[in-house]
Protein backbone atom coordinates (compact mmCIF):
# COMPACT_ATOMS: atom_id res chain seq x y z
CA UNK A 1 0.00 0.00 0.00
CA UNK A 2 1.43 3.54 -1.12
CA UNK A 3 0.62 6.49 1.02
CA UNK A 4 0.89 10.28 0.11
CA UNK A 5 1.13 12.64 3.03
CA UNK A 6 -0.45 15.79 1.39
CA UNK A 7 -1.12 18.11 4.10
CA UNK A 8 -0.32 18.26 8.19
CA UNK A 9 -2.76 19.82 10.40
CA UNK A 10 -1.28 22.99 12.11
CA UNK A 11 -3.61 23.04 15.12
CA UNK A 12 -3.41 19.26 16.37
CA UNK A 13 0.74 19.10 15.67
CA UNK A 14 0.70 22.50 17.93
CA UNK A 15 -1.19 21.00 20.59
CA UNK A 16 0.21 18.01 21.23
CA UNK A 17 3.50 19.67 20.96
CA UNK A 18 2.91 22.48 23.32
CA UNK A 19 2.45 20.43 25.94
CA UNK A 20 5.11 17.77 25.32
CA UNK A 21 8.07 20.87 24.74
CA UNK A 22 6.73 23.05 27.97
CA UNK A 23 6.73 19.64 29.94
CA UNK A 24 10.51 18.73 28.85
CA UNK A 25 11.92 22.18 28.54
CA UNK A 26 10.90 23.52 31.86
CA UNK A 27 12.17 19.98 33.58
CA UNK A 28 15.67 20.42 31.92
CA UNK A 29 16.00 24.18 32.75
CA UNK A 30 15.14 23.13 36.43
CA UNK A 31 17.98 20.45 36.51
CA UNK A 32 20.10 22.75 34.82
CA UNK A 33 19.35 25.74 37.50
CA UNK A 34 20.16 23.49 40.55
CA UNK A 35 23.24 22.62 38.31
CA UNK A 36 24.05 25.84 38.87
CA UNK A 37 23.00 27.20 42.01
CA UNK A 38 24.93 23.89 43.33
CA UNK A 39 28.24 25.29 41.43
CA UNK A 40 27.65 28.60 42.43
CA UNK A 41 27.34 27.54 45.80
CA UNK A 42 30.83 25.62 45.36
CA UNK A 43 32.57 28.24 43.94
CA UNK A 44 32.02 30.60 46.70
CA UNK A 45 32.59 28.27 49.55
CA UNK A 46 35.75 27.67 47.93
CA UNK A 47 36.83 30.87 47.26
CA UNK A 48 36.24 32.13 50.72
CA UNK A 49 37.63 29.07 52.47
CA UNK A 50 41.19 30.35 50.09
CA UNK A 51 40.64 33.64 51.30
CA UNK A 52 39.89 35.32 48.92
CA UNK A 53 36.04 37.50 48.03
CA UNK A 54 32.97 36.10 47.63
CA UNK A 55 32.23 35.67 43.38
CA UNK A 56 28.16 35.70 43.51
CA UNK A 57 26.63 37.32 46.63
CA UNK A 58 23.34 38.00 47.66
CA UNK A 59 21.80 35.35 45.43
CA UNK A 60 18.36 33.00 46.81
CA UNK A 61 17.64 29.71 45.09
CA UNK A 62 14.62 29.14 46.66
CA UNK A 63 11.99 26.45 45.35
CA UNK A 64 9.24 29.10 44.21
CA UNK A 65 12.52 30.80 42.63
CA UNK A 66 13.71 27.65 40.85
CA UNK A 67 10.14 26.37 39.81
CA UNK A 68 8.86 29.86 38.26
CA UNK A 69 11.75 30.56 36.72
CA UNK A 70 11.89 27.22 35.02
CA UNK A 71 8.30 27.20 34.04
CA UNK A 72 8.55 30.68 33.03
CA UNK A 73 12.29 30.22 30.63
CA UNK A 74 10.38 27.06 29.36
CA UNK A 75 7.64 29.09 27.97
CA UNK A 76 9.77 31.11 26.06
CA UNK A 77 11.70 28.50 25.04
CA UNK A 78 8.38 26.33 23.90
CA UNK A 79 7.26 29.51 22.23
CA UNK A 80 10.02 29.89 20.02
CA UNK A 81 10.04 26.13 19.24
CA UNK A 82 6.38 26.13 18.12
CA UNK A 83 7.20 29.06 15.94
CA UNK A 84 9.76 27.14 13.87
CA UNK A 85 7.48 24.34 13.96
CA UNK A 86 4.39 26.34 12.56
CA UNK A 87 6.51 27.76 9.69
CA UNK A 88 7.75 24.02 9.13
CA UNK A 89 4.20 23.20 8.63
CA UNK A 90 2.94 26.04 6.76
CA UNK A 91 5.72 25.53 4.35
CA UNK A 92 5.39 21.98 3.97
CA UNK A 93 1.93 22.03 3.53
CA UNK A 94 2.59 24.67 0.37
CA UNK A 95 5.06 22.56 -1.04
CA UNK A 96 3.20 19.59 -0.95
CA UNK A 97 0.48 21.69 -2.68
CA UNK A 98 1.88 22.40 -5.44
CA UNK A 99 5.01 19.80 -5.88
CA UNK A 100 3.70 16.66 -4.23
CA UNK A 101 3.70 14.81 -0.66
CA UNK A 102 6.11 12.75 1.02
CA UNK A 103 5.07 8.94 0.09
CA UNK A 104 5.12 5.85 2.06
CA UNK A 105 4.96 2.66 0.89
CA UNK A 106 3.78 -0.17 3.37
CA UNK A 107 4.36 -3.86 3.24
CA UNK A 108 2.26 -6.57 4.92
CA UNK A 109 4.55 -9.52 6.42
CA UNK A 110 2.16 -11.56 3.73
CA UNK A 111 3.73 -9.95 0.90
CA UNK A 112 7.51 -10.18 2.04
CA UNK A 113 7.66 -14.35 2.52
């Protein structure tokens, strides 16, 4: 069986990936800001155990801090990615218009023995 995709729906690929690119993105920038906060931390103690000045002061990496700043960077982040992906589609969706959709061919196991 030969399939031709010949045009992707913008508002269910947006959905779906909405919520699948603000769940991942704002997990990763919150393991990448206790990444951080934990070096930062490090840095300082060990610069002041040397004797020498604090790098980073006066900075609070509380949970409310960590959590709505992730969730926060992640919608910006998801934002730009469903941007790109929109323009992917809307360009796709023209060129498959007027040039022709990707085709896939399928095989049954029948067929192949």
């Amino acid at each position: 069986m030969e399939y031709e995709i010949k045009q992707i729906s913008l508002t269910s690929v947006l959905k779906v990936s909405f919520l699948v690119a603000l769940t991942v993105s704002s997990i990763v920038i919150m393991f990448f800001t206790l990444i951080i906060a934990r070096l930062a931390n490090f840095i300082n103690t060990s610069l002041v155990t040397a004797g020498g000045m604090e790098l980073i002061k006066n900075i609070d990496f509380d949970f409310f801090t960590i959590v709505f700043g992730s969730i926060f960077n992640g919608l910006i982040l998801t934002g730009l990615i469903l941007f790109i992906m929109a323009l992917t589609i809307i360009f796709y969706n023209l060129y498959a218009r007027y040039v022709g959709g990707v085709k896939i061919e399928l095989k049954n196991d029948n067929q192949l023995k």
